[in-house]
Protein backbone atom coordinates (compact mmCIF):
# COMPACT_ATOMS: atom_id res chain seq x y z
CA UNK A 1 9.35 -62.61 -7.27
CA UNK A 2 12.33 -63.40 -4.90
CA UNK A 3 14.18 -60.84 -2.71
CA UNK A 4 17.37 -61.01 -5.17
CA UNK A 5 15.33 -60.40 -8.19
CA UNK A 6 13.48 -57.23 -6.90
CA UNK A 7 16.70 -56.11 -6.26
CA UNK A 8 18.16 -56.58 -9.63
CA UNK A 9 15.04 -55.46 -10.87
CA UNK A 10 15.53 -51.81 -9.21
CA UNK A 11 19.12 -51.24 -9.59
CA UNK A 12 18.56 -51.81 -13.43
CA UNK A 13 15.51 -49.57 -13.95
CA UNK A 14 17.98 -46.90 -11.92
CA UNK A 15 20.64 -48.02 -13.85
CA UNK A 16 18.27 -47.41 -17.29
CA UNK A 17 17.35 -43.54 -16.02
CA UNK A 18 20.85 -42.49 -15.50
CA UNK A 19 21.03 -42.13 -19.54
CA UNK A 20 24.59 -42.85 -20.76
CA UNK A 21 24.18 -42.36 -24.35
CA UNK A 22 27.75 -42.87 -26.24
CA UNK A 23 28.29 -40.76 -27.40
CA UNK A 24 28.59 -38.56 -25.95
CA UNK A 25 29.16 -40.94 -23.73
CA UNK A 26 28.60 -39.78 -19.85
CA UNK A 27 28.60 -42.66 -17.49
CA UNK A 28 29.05 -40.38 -14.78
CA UNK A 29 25.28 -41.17 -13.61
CA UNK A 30 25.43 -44.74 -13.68
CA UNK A 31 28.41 -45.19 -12.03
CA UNK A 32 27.03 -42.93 -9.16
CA UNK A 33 23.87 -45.16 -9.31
CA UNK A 34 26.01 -48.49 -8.87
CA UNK A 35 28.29 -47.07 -6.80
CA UNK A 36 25.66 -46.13 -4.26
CA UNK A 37 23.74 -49.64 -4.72
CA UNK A 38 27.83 -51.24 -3.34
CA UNK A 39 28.31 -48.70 -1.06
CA UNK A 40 24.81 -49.60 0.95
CA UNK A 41 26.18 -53.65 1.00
CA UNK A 42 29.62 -52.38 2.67
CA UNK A 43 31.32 -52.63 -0.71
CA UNK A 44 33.55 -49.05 -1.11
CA UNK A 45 34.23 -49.12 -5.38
CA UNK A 46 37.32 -47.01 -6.90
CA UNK A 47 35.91 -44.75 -9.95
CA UNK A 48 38.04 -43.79 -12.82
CA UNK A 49 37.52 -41.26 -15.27
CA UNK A 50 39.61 -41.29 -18.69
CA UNK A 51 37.94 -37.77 -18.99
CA UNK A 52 34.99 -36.06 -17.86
CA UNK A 53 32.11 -37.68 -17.39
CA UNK A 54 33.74 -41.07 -18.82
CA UNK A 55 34.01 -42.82 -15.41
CA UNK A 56 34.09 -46.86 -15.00
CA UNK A 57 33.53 -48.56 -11.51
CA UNK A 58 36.14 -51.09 -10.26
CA UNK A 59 36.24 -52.83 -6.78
CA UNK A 60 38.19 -55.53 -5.67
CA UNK A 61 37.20 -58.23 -3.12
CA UNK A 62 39.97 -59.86 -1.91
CA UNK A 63 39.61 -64.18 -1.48
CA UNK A 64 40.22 -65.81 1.82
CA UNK A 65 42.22 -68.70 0.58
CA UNK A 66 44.07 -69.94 -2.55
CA UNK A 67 41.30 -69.73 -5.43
CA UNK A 68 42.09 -68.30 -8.70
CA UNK A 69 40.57 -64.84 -9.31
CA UNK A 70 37.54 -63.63 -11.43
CA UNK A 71 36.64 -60.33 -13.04
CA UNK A 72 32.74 -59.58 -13.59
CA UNK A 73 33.03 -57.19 -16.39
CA UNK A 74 30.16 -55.05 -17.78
CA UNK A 75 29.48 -52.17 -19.35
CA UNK A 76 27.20 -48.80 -18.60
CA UNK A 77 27.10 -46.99 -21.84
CA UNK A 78 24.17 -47.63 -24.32
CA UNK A 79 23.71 -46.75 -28.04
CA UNK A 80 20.96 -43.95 -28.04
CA UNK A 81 17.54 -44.46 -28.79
CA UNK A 82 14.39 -42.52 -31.05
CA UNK A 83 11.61 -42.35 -28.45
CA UNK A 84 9.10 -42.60 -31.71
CA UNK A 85 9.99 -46.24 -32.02
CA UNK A 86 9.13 -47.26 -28.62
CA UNK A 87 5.91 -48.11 -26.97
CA UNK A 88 7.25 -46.90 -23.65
CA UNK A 89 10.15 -44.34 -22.39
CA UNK A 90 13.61 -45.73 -23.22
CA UNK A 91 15.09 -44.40 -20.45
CA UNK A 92 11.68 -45.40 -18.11
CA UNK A 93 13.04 -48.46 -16.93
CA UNK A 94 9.88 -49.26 -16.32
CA UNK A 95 7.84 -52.79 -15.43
CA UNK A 96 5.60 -54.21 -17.61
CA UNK A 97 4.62 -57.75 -19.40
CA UNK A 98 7.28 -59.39 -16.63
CA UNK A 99 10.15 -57.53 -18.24
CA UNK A 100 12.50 -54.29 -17.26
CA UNK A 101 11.88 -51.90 -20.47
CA UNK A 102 14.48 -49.50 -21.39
CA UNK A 103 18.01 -48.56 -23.30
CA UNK A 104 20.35 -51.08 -21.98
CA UNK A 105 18.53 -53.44 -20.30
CA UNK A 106 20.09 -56.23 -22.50
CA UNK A 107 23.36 -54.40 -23.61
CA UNK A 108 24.58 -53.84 -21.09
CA UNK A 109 23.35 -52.65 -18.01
CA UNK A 110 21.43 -55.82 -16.85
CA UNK A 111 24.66 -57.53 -16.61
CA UNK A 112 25.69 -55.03 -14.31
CA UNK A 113 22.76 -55.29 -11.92
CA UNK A 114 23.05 -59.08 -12.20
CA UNK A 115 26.73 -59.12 -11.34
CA UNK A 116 26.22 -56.36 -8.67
CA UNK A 117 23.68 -58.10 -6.65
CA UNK A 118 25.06 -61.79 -7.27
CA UNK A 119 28.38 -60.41 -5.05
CA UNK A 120 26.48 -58.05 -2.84
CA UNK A 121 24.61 -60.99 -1.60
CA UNK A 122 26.89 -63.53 -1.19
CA UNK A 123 29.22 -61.10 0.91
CA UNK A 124 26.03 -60.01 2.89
CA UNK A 125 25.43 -64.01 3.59
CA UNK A 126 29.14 -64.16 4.63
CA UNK A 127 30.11 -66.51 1.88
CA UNK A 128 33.93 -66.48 1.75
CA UNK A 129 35.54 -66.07 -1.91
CA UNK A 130 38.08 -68.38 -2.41
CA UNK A 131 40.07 -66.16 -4.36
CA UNK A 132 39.35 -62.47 -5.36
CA UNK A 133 36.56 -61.36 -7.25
CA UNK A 134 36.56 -57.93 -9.25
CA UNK A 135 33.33 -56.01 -10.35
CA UNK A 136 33.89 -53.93 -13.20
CA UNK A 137 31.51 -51.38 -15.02
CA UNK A 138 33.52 -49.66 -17.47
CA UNK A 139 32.69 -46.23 -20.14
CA UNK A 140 33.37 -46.66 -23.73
CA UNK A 141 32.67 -50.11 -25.01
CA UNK A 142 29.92 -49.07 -27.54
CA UNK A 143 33.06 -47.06 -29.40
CA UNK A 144 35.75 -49.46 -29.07
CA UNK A 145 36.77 -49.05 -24.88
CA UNK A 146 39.21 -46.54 -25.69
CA UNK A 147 38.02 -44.19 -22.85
CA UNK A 148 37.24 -47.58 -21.17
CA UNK A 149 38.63 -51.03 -20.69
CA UNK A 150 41.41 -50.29 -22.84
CA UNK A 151 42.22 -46.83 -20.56
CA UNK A 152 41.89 -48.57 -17.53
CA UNK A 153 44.79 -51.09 -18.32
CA UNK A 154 46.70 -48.41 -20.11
CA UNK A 155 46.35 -46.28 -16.70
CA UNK A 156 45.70 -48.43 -13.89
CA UNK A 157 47.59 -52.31 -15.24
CA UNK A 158 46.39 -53.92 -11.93
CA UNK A 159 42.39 -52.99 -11.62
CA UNK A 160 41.44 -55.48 -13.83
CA UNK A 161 44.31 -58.05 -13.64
CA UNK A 162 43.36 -61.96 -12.82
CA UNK A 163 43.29 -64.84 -13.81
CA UNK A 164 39.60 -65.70 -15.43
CA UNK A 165 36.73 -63.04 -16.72
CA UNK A 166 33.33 -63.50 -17.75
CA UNK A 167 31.60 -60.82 -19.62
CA UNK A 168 29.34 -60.51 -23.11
CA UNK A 169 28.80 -62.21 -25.90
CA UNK A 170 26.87 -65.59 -25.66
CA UNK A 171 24.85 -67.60 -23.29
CA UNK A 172 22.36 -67.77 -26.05
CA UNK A 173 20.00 -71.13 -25.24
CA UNK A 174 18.14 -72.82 -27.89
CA UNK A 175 15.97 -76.41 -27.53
CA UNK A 176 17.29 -79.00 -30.16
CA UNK A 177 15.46 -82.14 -29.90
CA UNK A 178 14.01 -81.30 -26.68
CA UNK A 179 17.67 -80.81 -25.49
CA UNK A 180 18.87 -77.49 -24.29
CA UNK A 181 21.90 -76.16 -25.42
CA UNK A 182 23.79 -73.40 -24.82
CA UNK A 183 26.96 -71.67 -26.49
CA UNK A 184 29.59 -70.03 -24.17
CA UNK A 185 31.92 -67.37 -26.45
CA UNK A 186 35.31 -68.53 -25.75
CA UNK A 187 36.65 -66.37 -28.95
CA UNK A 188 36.13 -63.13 -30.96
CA UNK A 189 36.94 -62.46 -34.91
CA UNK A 190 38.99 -60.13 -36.15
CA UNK A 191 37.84 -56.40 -36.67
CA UNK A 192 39.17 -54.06 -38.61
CA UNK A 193 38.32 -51.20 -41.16
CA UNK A 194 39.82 -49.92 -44.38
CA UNK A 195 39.37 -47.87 -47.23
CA UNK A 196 39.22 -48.62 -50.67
CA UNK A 197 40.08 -45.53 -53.19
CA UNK A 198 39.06 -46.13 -57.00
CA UNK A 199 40.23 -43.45 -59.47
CA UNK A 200 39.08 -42.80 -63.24
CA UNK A 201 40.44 -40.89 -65.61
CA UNK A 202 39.68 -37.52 -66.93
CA UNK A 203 36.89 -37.02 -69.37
CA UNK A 204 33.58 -35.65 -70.53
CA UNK A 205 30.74 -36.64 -68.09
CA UNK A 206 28.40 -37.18 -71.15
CA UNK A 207 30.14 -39.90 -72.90
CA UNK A 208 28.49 -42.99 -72.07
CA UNK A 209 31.55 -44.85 -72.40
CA UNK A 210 33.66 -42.97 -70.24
CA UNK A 211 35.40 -44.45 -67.17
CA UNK A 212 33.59 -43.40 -64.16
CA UNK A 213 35.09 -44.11 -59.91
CA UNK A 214 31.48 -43.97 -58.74
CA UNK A 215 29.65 -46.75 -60.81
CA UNK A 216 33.00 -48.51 -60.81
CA UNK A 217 33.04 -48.51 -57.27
CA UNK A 218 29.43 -49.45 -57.05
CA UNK A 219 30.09 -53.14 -58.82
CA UNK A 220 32.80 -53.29 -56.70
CA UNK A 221 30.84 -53.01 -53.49
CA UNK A 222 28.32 -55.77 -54.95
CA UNK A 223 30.99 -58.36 -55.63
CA UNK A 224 32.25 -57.90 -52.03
CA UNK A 225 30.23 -56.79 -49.75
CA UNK A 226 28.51 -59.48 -47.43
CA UNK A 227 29.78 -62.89 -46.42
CA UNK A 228 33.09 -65.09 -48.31
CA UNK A 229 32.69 -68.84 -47.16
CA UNK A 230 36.59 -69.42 -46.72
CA UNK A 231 38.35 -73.10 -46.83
CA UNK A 232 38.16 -73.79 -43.25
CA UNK A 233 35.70 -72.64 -40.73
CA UNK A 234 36.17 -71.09 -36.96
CA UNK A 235 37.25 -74.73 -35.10
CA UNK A 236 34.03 -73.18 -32.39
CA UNK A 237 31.33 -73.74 -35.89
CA UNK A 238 33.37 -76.92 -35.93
CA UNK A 239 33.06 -78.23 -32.51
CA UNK A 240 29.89 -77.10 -32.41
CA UNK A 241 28.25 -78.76 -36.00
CA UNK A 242 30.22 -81.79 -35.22
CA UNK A 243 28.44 -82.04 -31.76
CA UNK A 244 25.29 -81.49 -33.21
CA UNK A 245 25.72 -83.12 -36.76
CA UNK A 246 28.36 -85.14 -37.31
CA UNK A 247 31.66 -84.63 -38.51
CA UNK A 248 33.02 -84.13 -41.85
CA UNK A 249 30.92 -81.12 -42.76
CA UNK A 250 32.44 -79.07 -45.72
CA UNK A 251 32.84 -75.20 -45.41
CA UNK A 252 30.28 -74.09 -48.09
CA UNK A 253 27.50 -76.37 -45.82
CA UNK A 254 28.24 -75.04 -42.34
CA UNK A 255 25.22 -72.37 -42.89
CA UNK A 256 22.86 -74.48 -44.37
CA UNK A 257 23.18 -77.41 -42.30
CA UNK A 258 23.45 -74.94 -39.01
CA UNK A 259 19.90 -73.75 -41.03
CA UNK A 260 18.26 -76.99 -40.91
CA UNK A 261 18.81 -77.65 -37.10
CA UNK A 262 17.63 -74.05 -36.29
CA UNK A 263 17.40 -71.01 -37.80
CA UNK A 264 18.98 -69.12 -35.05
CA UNK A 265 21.92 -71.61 -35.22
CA UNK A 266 22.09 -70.35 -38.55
CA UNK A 267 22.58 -66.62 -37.44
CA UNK A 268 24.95 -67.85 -35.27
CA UNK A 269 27.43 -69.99 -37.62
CA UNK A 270 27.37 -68.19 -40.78
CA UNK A 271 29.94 -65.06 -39.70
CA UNK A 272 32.20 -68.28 -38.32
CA UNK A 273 32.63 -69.76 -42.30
CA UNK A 274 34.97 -66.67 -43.49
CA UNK A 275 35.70 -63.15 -44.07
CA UNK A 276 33.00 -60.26 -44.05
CA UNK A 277 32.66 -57.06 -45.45
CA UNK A 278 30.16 -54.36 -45.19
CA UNK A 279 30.26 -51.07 -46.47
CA UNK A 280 30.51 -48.24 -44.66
CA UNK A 281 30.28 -45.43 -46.19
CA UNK A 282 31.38 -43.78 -50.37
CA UNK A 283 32.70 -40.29 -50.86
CA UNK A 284 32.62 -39.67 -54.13
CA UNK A 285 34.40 -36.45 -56.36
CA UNK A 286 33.33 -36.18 -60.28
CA UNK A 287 33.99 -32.92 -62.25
CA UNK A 288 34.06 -32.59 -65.84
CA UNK A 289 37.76 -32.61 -66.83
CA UNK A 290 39.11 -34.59 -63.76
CA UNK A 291 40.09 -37.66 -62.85
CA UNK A 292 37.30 -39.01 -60.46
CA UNK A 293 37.40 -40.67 -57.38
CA UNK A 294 35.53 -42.47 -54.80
CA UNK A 295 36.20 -43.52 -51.22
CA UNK A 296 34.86 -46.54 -49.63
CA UNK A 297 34.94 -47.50 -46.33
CA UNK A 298 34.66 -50.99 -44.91
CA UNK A 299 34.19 -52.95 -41.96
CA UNK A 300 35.91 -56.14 -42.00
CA UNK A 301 35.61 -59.38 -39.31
CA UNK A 302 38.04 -62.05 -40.34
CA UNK A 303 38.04 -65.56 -38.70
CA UNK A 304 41.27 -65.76 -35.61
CA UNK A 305 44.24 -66.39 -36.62
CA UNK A 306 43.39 -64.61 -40.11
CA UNK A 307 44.90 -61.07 -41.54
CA UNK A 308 45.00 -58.96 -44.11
CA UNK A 309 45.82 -61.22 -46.87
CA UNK A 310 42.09 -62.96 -46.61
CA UNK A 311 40.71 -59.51 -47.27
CA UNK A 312 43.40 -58.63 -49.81
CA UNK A 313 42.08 -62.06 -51.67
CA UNK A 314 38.62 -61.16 -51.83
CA UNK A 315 39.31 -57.61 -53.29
CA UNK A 316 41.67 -58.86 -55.74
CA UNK A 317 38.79 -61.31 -57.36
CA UNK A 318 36.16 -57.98 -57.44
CA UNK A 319 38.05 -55.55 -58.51
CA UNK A 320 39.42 -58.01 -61.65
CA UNK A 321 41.62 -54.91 -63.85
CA UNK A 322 39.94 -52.40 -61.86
CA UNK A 323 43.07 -50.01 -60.28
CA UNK A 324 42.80 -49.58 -56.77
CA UNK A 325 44.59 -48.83 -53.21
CA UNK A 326 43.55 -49.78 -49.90
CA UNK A 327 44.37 -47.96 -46.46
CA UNK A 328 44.46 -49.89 -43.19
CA UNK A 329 43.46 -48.94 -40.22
CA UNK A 330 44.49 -50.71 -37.21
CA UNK A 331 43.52 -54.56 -36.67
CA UNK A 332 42.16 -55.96 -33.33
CA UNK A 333 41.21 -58.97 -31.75
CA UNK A 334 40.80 -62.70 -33.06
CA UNK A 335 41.79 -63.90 -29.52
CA UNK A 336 40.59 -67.36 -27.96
CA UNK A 337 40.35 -68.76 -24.99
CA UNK A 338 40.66 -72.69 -24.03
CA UNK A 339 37.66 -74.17 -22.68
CA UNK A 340 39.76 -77.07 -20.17
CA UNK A 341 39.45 -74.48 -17.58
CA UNK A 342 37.69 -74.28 -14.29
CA UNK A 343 36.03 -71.31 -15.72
CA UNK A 344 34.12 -73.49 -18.32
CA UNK A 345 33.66 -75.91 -15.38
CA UNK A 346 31.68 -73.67 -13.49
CA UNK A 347 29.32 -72.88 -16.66
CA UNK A 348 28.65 -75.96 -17.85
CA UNK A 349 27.81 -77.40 -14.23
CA UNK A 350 25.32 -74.25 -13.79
CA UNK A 351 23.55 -75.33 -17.30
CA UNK A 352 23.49 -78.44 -16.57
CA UNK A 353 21.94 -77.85 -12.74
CA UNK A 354 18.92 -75.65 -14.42
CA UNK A 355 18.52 -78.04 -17.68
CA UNK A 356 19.32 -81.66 -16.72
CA UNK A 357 20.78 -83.39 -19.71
CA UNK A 358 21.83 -79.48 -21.32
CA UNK A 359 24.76 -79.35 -23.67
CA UNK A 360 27.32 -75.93 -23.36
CA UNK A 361 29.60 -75.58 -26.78
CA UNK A 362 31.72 -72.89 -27.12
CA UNK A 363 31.00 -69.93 -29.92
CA UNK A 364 33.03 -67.40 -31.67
CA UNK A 365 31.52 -63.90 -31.41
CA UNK A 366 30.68 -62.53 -34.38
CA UNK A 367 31.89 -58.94 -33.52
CA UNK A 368 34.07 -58.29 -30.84
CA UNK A 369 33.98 -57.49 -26.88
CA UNK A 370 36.08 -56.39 -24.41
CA UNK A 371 37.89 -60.02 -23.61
CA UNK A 372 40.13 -59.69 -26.27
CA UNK A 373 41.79 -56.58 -24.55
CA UNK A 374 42.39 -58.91 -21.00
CA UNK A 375 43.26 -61.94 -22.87
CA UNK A 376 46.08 -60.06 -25.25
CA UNK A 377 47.11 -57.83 -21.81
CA UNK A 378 47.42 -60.24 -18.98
CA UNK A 379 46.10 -63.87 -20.89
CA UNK A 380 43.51 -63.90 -18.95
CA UNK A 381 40.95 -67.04 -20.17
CA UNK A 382 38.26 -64.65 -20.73
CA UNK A 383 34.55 -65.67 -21.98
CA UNK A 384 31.36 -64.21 -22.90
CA UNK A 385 28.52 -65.92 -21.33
CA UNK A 386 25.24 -63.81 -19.88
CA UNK A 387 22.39 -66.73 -19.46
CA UNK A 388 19.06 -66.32 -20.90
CA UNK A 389 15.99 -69.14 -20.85
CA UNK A 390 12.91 -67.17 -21.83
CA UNK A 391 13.83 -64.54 -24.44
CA UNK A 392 15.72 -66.20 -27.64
CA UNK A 393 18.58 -65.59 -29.41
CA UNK A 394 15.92 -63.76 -32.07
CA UNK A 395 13.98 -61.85 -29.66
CA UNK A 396 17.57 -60.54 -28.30
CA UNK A 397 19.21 -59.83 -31.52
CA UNK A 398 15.79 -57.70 -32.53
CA UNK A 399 15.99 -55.11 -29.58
CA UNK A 400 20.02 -54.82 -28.75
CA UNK A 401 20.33 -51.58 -30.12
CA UNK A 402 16.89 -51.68 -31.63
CA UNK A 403 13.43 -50.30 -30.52
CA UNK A 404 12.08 -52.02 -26.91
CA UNK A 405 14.62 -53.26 -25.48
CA UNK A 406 14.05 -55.13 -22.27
CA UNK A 407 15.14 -58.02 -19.77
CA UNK A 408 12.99 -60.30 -18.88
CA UNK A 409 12.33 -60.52 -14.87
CA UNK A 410 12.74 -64.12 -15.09
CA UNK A 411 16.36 -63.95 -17.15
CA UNK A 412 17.29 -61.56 -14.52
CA UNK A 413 16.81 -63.98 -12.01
CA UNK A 414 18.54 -66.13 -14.06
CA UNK A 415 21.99 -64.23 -14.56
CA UNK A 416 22.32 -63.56 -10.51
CA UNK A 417 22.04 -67.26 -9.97
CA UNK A 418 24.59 -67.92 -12.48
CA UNK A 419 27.08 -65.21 -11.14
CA UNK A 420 26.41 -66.40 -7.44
CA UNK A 421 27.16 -70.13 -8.44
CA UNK A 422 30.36 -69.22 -10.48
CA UNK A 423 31.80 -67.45 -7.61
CA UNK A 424 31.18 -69.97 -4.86
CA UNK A 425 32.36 -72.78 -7.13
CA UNK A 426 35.35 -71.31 -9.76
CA UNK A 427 38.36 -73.74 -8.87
CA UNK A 428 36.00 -76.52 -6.92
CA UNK A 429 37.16 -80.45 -8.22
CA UNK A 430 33.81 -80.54 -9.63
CA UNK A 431 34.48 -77.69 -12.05
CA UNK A 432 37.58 -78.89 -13.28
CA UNK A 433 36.44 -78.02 -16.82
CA UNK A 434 37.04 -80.98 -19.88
CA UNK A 435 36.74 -78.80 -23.24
């Protein structure tokens, strides 16, 4: 194992002991643990705290000549974890098989250590940055970055302010035709969440015919809940199925023909052909002699550039005469980012340097991370891309936020590589970027 992995290797399992469950939330520990890893490579980091115990980690290095600047933007809260489910301590970050075992080693916390070491290195090398490079390790993302990201440029506009990020998302790898490809997230859908109230009339409970809000509500929830293939895919499935397929490929076939060139591709493609639902949660009142009524609550990711009305469409063909009213909460994201940038450069001549002949396309993420707060803020070009050659896009999507969770030693080694070569060569002619 080289130097620079063993020392990604130990900051993470540190990093994975210094629990930061959200909630509640503490990152507190984390950032003390990263902050200390900096402060031995003569890095001194700012921490912020939105409240306490919600700190994030920002420090600035500032570029010797004219190069554009970069944020390296993580996160050090986990979802929690049910120590039954594991074969080993979720917060052990412990060694075994060739992989670093615990909460967070994929989400996000190995990003962290990645990033941390990849520009503790270089600056211990004395490799000038061209322009500035920000670290960031921020509270909050697992809830929405309220306490986090989105504090910190409420509070402080200028920590995270420049020009390109790279954070989650994508860098997903998969071998078609003994070609590697990877995707690059260069977009996010829309999120948003609303509640649909159904109300019956009064009547006697026994009466088989009587109206009634909960099994009312409960064909409503089968007619839309899940997946509506919409008239015109995310242009990212498009780019990406006619690079792989061909052009011309209608809507309703973007899933199955993804399908049929891998079944991972598949996973990846089918959120990008329309609107989703998923249900939430029903609350449900029925007394004899009142009117009944049931609450549901959705979840709702809507292609970019899409609102309310493609939701409003799908509930309008379930609910058929069925009376209802909908409550909105507050819509976010749907951003995108352009891929002619020196940014995607950088990327695609790193893929292409550790598989000859390898392919980067850009992807939509199917939820949502923090780049949409930067891009919307300051416009930064913001992607998601976190490299990984041995565990797939399966393995991955099995233990984020699932039981045994853990990075590979070898993807580790991977990701500093990747963060090292992006600094040193963001803005180079060779990086140019052709999307």
């Amino acid at each position: 194992m080289n130097e620079l992995v063993t020392e990604a290797q130990r900051l993470l399992s540190e990093l994975i002991r210094a629990r930061s469950c959200n909630p509640p939330g503490d990152t507190a520990a984390a950032v003390a643990v990263l902050a200390a890893y900096l402060r031995r490579s003569g890095i001194d980091p700012t921490v912020y705290e939105a409240e306490p115990g919600r700190a994030s980690l920002v420090t600035r290095i500032r570029g010797a000549g004219d190069g554009p600047s970069l944020l390296l933007l993580s996160h050090l809260d986990t979802v929690d974890a049910d120590p039954a489910e594991w074969s080993s301590d979720p917060w052990g970050g412990i060694v075994r098989d060739g992989s670093v075992w615990g909460r967070g080693a994929l989400d996000l916390k190995g990003q962290a250590a990645a990033q941390a070491v990849a520009v503790a290195s270089l600056l211990r090398s004395g490799v000038p940055f061209r322009g500035d490079v920000v670290l960031a390790a921020t509270a909050d993302e697992e809830l929405g970055s309220e306490l986090g990201t989105r504090w910190l440029l409420d509070r402080h506009p200028e920590a995270l302010r420049t020009d390109y990020a790279l954070t989650h998302g994508a860098g997903d790898r998969m071998v078609l035709d003994d070609r590697a490809v990877y995707f690059c997230a260069t977009a996010e859908r829309v999120t948003a969440e609303l509640t649909v109230t159904i109300t019956a009339p009064a009547g006697l409970p026994m009466l088989a015919e009587q109206p009634n809000a909960i099994a009312e509500a409960g064909r409503f929830v089968s007619k839309v809940a899940g997946q509506h293939i919409g008239d015109t895919p995310a242009e990212e499935a498009t780019v990406v199925m006619d690079a792989l397929a061909g052009t011309g490929r209608p809507p309703g076939e973007v899933a199955a023909a993804a399908g049929s060139i891998h079944p991972a591709l598949r996973t990846l493609l089918t959120p990008l052909t329309g609107t989703t639902l998923v249900p939430l949660k029903i609350v449900s009142t029925s007394l004899a002699g009142r009117p009944s009524v049931c609450e549901i609550h959705f979840s709702c990711w809507l292609l970019p550039g899409c609102g309310r009305e493609e939701i409003e469409t799908v509930l309008e063909a379930a609910a058929v005469e069925l009376p209802y009213r909908v409550a909105w909460r507050p819509i976010r994201g749907g951003s995108r980012s352009p891929t002619a940038t020196p940014l995607w450069g950088a990327i695609e001549s790193f893929v292409r340097r550790v598989d000859a002949g390898s392919l980067l396309l850009p992807l939509c993420d199917a939820g949502f991370t923090d780049s949409h707060w930067l891009r919307e803020r300051y416009g930064t070009v913001a992607y998601g891309f976190f490299p990984m050659r041995e565990m797939t896009t399966s393995e991955a999507a099995r233990t984020v936020h699932g039981p045994d969770e853990r990075m590979p030693l070898s993807d580790l080694g991977l990701q500093v590589d990747f963060y090292r070569h992006v600094i040193t060569s963001i803005g180079s002619s060779a990086c140019d970027g052709q999307g």
